[in-house]
C-alpha atoms as a PDB file:
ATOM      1  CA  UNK A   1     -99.797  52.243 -35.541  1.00  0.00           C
ATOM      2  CA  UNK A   2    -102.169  49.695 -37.570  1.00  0.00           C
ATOM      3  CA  UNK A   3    -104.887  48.648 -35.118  1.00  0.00           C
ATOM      4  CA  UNK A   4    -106.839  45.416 -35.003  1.00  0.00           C
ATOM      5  CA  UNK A   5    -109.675  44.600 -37.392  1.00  0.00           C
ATOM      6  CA  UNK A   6    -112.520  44.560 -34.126  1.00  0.00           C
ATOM      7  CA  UNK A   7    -110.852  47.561 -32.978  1.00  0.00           C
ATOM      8  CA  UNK A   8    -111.462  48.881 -36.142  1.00  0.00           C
ATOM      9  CA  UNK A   9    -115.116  47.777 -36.429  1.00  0.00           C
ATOM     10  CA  UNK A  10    -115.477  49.841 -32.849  1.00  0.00           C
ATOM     11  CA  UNK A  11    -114.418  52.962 -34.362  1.00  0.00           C
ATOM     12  CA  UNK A  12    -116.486  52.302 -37.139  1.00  0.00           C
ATOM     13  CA  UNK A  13    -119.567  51.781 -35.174  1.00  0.00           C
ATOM     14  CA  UNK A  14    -119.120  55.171 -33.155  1.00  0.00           C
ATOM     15  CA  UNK A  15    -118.910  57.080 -36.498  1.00  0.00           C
ATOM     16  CA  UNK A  16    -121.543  55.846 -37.634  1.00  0.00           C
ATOM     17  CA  UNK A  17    -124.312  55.952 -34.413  1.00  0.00           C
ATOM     18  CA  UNK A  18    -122.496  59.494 -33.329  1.00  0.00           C
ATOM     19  CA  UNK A  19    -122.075  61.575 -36.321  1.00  0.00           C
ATOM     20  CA  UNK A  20    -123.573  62.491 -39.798  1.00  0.00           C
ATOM     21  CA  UNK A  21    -121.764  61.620 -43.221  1.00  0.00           C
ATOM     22  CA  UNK A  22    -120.805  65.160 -43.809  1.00  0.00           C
ATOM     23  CA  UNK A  23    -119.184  65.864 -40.170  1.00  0.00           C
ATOM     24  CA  UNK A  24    -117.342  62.614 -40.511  1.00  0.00           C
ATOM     25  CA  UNK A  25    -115.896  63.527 -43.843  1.00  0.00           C
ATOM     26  CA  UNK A  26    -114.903  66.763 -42.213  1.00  0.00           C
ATOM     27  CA  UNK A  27    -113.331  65.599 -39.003  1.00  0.00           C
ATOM     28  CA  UNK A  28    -111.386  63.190 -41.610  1.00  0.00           C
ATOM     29  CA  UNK A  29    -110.076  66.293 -43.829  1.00  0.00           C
ATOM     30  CA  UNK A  30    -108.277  67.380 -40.453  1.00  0.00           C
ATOM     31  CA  UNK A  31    -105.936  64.967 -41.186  1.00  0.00           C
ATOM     32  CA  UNK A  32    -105.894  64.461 -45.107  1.00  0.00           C
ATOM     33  CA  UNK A  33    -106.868  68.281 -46.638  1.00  0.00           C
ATOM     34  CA  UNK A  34    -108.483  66.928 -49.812  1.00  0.00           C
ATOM     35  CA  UNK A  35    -109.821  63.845 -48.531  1.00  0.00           C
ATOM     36  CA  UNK A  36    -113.180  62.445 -50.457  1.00  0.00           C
ATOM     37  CA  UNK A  37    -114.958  59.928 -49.837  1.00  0.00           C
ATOM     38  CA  UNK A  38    -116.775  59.319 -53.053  1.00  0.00           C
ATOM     39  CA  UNK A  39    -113.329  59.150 -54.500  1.00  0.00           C
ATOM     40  CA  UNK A  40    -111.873  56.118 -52.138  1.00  0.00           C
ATOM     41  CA  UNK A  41    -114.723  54.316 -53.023  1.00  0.00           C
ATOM     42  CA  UNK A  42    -114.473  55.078 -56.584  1.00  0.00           C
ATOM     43  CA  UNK A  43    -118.289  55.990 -56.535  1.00  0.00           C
ATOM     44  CA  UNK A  44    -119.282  59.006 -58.831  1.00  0.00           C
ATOM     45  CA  UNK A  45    -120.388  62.166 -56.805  1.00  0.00           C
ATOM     46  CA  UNK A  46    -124.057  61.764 -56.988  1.00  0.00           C
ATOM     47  CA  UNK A  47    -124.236  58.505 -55.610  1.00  0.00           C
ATOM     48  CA  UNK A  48    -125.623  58.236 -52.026  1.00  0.00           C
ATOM     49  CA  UNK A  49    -123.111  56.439 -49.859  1.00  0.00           C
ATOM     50  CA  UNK A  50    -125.182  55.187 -46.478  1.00  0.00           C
ATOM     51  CA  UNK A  51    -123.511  56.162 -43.391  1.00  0.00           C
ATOM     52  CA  UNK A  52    -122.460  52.872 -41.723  1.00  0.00           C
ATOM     53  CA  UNK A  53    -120.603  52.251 -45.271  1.00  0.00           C
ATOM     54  CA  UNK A  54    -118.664  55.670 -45.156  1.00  0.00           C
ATOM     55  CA  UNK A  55    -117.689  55.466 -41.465  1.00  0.00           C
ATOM     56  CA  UNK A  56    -116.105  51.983 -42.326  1.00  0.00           C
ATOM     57  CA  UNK A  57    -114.182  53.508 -45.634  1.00  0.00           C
ATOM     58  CA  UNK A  58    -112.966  56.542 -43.768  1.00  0.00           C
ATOM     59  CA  UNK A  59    -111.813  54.804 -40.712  1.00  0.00           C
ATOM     60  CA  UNK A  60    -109.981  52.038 -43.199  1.00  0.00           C
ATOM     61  CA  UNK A  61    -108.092  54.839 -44.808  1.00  0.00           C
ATOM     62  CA  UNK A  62    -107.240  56.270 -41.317  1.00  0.00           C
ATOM     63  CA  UNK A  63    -105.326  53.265 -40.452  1.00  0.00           C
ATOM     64  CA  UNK A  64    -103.887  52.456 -44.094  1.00  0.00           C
ATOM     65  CA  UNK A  65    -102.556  56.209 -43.657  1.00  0.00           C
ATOM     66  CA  UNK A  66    -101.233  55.166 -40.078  1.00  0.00           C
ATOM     67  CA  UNK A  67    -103.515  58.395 -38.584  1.00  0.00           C
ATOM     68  CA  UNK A  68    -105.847  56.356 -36.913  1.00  0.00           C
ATOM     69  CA  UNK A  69    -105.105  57.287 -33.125  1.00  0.00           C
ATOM     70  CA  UNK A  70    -104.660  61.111 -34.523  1.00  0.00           C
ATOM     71  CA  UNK A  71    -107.920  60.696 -36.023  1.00  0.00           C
ATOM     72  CA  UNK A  72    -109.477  59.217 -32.588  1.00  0.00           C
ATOM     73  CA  UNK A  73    -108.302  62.711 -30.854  1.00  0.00           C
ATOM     74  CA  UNK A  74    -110.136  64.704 -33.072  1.00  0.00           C
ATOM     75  CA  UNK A  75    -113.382  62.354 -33.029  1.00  0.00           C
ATOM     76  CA  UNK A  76    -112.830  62.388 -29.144  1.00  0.00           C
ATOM     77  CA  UNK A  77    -112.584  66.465 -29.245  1.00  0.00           C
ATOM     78  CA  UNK A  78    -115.979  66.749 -30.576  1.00  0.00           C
ATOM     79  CA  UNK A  79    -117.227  65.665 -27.105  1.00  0.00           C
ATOM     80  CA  UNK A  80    -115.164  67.297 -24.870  1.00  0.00           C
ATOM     81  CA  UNK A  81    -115.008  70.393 -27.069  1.00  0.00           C
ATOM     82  CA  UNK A  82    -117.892  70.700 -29.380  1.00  0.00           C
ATOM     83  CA  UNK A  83    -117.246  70.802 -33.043  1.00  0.00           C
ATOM     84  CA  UNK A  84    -118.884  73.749 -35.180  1.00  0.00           C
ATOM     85  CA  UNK A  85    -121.131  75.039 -32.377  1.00  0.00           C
ATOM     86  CA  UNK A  86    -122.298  71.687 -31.569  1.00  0.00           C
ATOM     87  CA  UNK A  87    -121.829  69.108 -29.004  1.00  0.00           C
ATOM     88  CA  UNK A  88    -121.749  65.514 -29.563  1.00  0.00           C
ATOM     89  CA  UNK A  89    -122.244  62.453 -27.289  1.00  0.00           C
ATOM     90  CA  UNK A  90    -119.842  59.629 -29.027  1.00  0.00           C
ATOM     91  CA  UNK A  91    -121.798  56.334 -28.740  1.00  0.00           C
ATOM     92  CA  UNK A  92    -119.519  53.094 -27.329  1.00  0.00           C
ATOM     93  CA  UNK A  93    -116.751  55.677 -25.876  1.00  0.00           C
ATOM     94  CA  UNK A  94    -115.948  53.927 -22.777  1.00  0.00           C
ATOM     95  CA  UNK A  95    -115.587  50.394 -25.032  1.00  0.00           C
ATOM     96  CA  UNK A  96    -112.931  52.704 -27.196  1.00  0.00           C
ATOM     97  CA  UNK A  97    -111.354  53.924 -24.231  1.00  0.00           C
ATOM     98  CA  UNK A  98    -110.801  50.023 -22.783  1.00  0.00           C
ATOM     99  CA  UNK A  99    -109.282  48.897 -26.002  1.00  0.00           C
ATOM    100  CA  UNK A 100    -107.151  51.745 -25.795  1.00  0.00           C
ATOM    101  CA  UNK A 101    -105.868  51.049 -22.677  1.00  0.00           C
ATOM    102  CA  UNK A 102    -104.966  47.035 -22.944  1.00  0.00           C
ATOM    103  CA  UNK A 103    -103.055  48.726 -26.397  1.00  0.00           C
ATOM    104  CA  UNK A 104    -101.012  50.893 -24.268  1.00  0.00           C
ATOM    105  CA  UNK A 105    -102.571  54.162 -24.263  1.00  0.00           C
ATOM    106  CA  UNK A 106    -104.223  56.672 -21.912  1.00  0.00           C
ATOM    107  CA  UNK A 107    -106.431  59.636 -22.231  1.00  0.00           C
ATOM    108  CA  UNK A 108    -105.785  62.834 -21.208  1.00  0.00           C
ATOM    109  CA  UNK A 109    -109.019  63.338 -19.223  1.00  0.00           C
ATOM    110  CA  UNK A 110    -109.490  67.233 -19.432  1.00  0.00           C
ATOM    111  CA  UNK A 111    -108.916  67.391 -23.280  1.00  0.00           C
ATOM    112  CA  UNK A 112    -109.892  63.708 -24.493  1.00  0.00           C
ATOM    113  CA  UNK A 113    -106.739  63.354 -26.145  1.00  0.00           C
ATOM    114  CA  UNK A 114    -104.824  60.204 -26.157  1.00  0.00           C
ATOM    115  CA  UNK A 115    -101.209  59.671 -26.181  1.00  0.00           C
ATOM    116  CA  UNK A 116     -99.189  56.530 -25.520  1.00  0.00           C
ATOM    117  CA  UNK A 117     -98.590  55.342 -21.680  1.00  0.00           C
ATOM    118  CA  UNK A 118     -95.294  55.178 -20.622  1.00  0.00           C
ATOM    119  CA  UNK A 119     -95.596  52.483 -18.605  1.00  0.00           C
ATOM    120  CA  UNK A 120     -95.774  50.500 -21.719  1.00  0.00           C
ATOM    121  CA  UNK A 121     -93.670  52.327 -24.586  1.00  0.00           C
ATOM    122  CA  UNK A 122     -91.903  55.880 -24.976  1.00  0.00           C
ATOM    123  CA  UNK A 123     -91.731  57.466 -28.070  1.00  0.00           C
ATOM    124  CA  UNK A 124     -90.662  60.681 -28.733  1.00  0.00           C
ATOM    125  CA  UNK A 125     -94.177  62.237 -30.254  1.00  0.00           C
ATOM    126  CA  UNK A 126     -96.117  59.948 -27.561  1.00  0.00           C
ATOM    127  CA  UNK A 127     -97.096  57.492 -30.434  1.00  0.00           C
ATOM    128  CA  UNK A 128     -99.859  60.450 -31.946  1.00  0.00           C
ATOM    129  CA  UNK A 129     -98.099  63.450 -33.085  1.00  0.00           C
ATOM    130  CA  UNK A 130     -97.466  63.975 -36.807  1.00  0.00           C
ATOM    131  CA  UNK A 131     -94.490  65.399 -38.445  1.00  0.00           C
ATOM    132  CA  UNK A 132     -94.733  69.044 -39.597  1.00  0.00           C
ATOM    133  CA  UNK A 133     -97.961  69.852 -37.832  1.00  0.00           C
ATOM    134  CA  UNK A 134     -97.629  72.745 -35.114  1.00  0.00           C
ATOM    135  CA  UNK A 135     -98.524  72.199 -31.490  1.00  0.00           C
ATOM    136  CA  UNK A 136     -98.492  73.949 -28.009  1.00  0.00           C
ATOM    137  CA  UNK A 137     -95.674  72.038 -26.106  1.00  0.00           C
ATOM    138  CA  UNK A 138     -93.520  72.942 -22.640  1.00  0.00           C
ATOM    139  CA  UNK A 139     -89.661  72.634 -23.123  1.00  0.00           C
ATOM    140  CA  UNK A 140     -87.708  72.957 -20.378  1.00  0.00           C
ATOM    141  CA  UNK A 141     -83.992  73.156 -20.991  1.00  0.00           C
ATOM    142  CA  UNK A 142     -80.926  72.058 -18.746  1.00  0.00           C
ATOM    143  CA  UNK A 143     -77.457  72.836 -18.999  1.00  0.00           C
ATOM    144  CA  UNK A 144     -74.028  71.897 -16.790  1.00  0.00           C
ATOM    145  CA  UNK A 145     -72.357  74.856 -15.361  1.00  0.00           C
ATOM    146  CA  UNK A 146     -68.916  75.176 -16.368  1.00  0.00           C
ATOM    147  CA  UNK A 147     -68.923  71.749 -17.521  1.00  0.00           C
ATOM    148  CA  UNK A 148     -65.842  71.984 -19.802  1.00  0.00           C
ATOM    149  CA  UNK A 149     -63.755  72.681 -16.682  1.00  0.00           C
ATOM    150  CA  UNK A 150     -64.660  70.181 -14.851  1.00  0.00           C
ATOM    151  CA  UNK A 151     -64.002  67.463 -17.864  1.00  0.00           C
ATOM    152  CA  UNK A 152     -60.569  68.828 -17.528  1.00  0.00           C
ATOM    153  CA  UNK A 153     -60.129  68.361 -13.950  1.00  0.00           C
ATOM    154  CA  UNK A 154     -61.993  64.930 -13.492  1.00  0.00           C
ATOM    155  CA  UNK A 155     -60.791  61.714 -14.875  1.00  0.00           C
ATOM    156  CA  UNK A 156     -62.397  60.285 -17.961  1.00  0.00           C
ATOM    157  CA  UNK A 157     -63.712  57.264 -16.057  1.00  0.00           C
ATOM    158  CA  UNK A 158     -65.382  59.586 -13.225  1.00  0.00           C
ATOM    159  CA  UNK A 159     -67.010  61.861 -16.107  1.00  0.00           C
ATOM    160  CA  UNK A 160     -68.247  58.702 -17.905  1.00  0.00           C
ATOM    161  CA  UNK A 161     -70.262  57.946 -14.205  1.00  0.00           C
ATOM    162  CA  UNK A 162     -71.477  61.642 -13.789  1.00  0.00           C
ATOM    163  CA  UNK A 163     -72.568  61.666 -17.527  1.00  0.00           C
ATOM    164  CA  UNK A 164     -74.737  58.895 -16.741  1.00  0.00           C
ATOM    165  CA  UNK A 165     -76.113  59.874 -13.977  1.00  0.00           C
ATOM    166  CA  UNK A 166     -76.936  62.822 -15.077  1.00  0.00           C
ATOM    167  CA  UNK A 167     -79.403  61.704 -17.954  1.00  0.00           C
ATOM    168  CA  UNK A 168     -80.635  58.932 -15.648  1.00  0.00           C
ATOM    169  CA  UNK A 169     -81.718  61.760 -13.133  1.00  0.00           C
ATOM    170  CA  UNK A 170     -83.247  63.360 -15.613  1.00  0.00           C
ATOM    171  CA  UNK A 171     -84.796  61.033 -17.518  1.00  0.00           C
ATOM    172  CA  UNK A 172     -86.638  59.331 -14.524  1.00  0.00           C
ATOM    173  CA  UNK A 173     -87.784  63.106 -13.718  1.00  0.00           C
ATOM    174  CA  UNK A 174     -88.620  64.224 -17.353  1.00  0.00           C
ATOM    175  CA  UNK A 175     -90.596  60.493 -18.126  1.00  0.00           C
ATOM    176  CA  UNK A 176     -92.199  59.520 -14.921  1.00  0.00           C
ATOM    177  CA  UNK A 177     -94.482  63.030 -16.060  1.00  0.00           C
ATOM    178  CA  UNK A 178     -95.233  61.885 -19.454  1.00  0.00           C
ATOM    179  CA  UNK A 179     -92.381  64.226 -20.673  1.00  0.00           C
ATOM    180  CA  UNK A 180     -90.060  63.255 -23.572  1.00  0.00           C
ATOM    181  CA  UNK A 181     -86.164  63.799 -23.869  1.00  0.00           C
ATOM    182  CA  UNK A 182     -85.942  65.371 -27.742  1.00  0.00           C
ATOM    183  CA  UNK A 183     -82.055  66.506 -27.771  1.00  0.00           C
ATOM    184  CA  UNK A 184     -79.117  65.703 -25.528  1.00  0.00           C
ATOM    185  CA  UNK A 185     -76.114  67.568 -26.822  1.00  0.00           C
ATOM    186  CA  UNK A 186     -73.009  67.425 -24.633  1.00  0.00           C
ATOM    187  CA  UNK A 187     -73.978  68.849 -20.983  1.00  0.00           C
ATOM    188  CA  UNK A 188     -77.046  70.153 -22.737  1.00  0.00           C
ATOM    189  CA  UNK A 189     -80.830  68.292 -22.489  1.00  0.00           C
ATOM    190  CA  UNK A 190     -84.079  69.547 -24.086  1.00  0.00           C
ATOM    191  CA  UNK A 191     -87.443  68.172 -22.518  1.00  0.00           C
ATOM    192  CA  UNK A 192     -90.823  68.604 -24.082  1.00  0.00           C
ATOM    193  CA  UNK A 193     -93.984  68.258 -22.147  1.00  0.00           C
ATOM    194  CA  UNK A 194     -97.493  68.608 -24.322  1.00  0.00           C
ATOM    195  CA  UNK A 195    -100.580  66.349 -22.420  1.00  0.00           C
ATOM    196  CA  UNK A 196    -102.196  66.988 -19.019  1.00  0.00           C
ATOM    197  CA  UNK A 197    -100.995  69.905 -17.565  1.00  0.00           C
ATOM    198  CA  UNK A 198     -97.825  70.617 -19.409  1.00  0.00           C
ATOM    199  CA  UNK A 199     -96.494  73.834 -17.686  1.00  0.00           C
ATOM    200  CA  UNK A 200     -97.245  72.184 -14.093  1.00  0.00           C
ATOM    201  CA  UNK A 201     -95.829  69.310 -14.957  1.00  0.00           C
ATOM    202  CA  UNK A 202     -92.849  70.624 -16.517  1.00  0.00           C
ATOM    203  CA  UNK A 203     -91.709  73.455 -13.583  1.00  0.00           C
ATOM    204  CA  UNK A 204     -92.870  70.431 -11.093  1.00  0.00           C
ATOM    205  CA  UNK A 205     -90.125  68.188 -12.869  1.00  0.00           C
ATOM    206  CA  UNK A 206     -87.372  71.006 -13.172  1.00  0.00           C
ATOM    207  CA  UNK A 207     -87.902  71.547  -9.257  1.00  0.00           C
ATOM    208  CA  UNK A 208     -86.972  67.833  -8.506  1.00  0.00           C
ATOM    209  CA  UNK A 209     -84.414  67.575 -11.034  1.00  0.00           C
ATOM    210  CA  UNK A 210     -82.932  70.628  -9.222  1.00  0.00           C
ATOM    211  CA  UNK A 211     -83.303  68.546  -5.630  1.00  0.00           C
ATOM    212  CA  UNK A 212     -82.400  65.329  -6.947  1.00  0.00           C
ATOM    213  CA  UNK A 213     -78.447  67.428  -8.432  1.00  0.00           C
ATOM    214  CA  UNK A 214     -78.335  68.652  -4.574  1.00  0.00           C
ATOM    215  CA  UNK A 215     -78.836  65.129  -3.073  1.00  0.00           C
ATOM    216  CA  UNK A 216     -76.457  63.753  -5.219  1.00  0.00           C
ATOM    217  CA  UNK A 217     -73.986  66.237  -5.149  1.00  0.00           C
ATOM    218  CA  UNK A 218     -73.571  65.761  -1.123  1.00  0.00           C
ATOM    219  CA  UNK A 219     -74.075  61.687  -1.856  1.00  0.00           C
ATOM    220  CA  UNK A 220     -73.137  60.523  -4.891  1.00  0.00           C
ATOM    221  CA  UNK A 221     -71.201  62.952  -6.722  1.00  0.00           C
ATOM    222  CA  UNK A 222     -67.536  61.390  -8.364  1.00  0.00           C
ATOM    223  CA  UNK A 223     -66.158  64.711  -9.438  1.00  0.00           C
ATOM    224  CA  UNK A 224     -63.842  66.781  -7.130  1.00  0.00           C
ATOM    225  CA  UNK A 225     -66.381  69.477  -7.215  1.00  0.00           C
ATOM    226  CA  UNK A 226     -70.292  70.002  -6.615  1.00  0.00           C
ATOM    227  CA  UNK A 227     -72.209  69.899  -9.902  1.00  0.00           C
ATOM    228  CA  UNK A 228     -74.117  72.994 -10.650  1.00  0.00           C
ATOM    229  CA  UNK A 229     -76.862  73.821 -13.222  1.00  0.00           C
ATOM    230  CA  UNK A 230     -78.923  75.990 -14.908  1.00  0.00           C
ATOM    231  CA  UNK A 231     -82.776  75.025 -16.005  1.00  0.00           C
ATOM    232  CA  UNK A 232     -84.754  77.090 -18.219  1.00  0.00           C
ATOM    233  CA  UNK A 233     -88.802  76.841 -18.572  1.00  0.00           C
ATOM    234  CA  UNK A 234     -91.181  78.497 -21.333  1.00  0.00           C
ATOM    235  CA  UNK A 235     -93.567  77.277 -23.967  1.00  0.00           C
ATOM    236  CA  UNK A 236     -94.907  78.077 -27.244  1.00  0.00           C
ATOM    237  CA  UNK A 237     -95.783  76.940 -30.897  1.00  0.00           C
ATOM    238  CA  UNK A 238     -93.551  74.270 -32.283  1.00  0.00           C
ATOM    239  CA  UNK A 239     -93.876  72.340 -35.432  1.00  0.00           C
ATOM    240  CA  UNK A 240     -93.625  68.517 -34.438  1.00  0.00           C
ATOM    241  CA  UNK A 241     -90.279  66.940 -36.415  1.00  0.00           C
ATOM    242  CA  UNK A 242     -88.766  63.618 -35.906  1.00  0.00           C
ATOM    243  CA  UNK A 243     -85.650  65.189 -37.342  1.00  0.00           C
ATOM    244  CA  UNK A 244     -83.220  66.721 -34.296  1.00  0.00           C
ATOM    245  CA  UNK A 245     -81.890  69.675 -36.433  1.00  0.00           C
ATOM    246  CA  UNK A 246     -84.811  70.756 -37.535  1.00  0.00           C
ATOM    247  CA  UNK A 247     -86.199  70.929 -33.729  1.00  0.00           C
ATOM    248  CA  UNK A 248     -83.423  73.128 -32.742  1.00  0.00           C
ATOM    249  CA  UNK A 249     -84.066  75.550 -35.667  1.00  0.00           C
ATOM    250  CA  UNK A 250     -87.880  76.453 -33.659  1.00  0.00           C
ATOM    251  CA  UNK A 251     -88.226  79.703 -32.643  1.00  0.00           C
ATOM    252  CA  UNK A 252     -89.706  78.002 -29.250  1.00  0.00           C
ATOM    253  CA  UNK A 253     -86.792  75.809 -28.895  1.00  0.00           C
ATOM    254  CA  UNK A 254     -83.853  78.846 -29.382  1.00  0.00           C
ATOM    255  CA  UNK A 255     -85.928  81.017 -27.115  1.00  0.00           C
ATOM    256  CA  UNK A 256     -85.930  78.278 -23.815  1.00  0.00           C
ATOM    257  CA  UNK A 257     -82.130  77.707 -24.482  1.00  0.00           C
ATOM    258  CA  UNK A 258     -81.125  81.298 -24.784  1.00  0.00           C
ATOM    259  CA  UNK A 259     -83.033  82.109 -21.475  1.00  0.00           C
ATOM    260  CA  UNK A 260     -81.024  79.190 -19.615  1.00  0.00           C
ATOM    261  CA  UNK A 261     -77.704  81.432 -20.069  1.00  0.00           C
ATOM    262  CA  UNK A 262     -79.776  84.465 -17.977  1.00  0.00           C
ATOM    263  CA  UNK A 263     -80.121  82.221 -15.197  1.00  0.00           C
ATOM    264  CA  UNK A 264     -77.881  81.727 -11.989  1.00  0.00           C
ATOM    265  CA  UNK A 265     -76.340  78.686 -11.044  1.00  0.00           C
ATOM    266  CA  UNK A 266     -78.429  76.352  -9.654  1.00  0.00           C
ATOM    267  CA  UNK A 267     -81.641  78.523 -10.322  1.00  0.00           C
ATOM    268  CA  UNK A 268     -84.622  77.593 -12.563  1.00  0.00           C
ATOM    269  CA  UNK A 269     -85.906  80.409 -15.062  1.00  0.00           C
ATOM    270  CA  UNK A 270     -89.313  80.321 -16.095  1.00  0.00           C
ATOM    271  CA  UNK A 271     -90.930  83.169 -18.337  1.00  0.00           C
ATOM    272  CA  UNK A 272     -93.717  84.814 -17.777  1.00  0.00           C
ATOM    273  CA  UNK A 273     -95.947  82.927 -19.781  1.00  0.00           C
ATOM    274  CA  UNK A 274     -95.505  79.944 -17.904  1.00  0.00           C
ATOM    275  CA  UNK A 275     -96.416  81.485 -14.669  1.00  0.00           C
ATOM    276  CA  UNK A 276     -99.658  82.466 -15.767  1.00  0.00           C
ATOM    277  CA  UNK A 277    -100.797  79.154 -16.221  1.00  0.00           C
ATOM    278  CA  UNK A 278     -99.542  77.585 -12.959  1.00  0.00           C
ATOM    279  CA  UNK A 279    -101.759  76.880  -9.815  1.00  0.00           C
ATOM    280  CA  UNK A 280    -101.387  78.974  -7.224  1.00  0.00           C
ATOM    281  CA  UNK A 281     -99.480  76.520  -4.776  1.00  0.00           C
ATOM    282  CA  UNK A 282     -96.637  76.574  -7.487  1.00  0.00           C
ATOM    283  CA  UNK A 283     -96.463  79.822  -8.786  1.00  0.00           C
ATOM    284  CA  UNK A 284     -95.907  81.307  -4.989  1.00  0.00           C
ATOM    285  CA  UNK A 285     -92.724  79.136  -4.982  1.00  0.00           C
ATOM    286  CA  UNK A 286     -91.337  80.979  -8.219  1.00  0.00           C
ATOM    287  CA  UNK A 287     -90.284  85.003  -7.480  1.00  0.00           C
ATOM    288  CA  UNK A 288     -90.140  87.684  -9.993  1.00  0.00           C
ATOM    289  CA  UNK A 289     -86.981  89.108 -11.652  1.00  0.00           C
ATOM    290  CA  UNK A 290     -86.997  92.150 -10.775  1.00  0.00           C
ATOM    291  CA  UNK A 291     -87.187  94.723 -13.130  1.00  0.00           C
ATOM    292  CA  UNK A 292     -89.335  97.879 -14.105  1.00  0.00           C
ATOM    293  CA  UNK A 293     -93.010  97.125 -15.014  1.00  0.00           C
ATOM    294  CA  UNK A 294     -94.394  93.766 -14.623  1.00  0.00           C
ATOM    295  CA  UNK A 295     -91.584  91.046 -14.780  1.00  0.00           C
ATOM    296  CA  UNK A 296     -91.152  88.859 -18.139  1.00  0.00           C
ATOM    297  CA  UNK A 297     -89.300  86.276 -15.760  1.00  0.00           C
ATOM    298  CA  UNK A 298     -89.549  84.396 -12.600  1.00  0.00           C
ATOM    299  CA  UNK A 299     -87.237  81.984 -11.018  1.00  0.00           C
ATOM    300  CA  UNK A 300     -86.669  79.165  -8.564  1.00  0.00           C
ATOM    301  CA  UNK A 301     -83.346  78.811  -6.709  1.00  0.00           C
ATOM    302  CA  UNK A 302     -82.044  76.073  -4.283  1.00  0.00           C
ATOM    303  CA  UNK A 303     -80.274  78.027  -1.198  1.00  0.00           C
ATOM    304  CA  UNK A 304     -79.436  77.244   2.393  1.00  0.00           C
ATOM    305  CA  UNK A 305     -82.383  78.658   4.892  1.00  0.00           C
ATOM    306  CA  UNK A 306     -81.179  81.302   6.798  1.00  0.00           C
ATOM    307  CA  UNK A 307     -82.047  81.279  10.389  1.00  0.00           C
END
């Protein structure tokens, strides 16, 4: 994204009233390893650059480089987080944050990190995430039980319906959470969840996708038979790629669709990890898989009351 000249200028002001010269030049060596300033203003090494003047060349590079709202995250972090031992108080924030928001973005208020508002536009790394860095994200993964059978048995125009209904379900479940769709292959669908709350948000969507197949299997449904699936839940490191092969090659992404197949039908699986992190309220919904020690695995299924 290539932001506005005054927008710009705002940045430019908060760098320079918030932070030294040497903590800017670090926060922008985040981004760009060898970045140096004395360099991109083609100024020899021992000449003193004042501070307004290096905020506005580092922040102009940040956009030329198209790393200016990834740059904004890690300015933001130093107030929410602290950077080096230190705490910072960023000067014309809430002026930042307003421009941000008539562009189309929101802030993650717990972390200060910003990420495109789906309301406006839906991108598949939120409009901030660069290719071939590593972050935390929630996948959840969802698969059609016994879906080639049922493309046998049904005819093409009532799979074509189903099909689409099936993305559209979850889709609306996935993106109304700030969730993003990064694979659909055949009756298979990867989700990945990474701002807010990630692993609440991500078992809270797999729990209404699961509701929403039940509704529509009893209301909806154009197949001769009830639709069943499987949904799989855990999270880890994954390096961020636009490139759909090399997102299925991620030791995160192989684990979440190789725990789907240990699930039952019509069951959510969520490892362990993801448990630990839940709030209470949710977690007691999930049970253990039972097994010796302390389970790696716990599990959601949608089943008739018994009275």
């Amino acid at each position: 994204m290539k932001a506005s000249r005054s927008f710009l200028k705002q940045i430019q002001k908060a760098l320079a009233e918030s932070i030294d010269q040497r903590t800017m030049v670090h926060l922008a060596r985040e981004l760009i390893n060898d970045y140096d300033l004395h360099k991109q203003k083609k100024l020899p090494e021992t000449f003193a650059i004042p501070r307004s003047e290096a905020a506005d060349q580092i922040v102009t590079d940040m956009n030329r480089y198209n790393l200016i709202i990834p740059f904004l995250n890690i300015f933001f972090s130093i107030q929410f987080k602290g950077y080096m031992g230190r705490t910072y108080k960023i000067s014309g924030f809430h002026e930042i944050l307003k421009s941000l928001y008539d562009m189309g973005f929101s802030i993650d208020s717990k972390n200060g990190l910003v990420y495109e508002n789906p309301t406006y536009r839906i991108s598949r790394n939120w409009g901030v995430l660069q290719e071939g860095k590593d972050y935390t994200f929630c996948f959840m993964w969802i698969d059609i039980v016994k879906y080639s059978l049922a493309v046998k048995e049904n005819s093409k125009e009532a799979i074509q319906r189903f099909y689409k209904d099936f993305i559209k379900i979850i889709r609306e479940s996935v993106e109304k959470r700030n969730g993003r769709i990064w694979l659909v292959e055949g009756d298979g669908v990867l989700a990945a969840f990474h701002f807010l709350n990630a692993t609440q948000t991500t078992v809270l969507g797999s729990i209404e996708i699961l509701h929403r197949f039940f509704d529509y299997n009893r209301f909806e449904n154009p197949l001769t038979e009830p639709v069943q699936i499987r949904i799989s839940i855990n999270n880890g490191k994954c390096e961020y790629s636009d490139n759909h092969e090399d997102t299925k090659k991620s030791e995160a992404v192989q684990h979440v669709i190789s725990y789907e197949k240990k699930a039952e039908p019509d069951t959510i699986f969520v490892s362990r990890n993801v448990v630990l992190s839940l709030d209470e309220i949710v977690a007691n919904e999930l049970k253990p898989v039972t097994t010796e020690g302390i389970p790696e695995f716990y599990f959601y299924r949608l089943s008739w009351e018994e009275r």
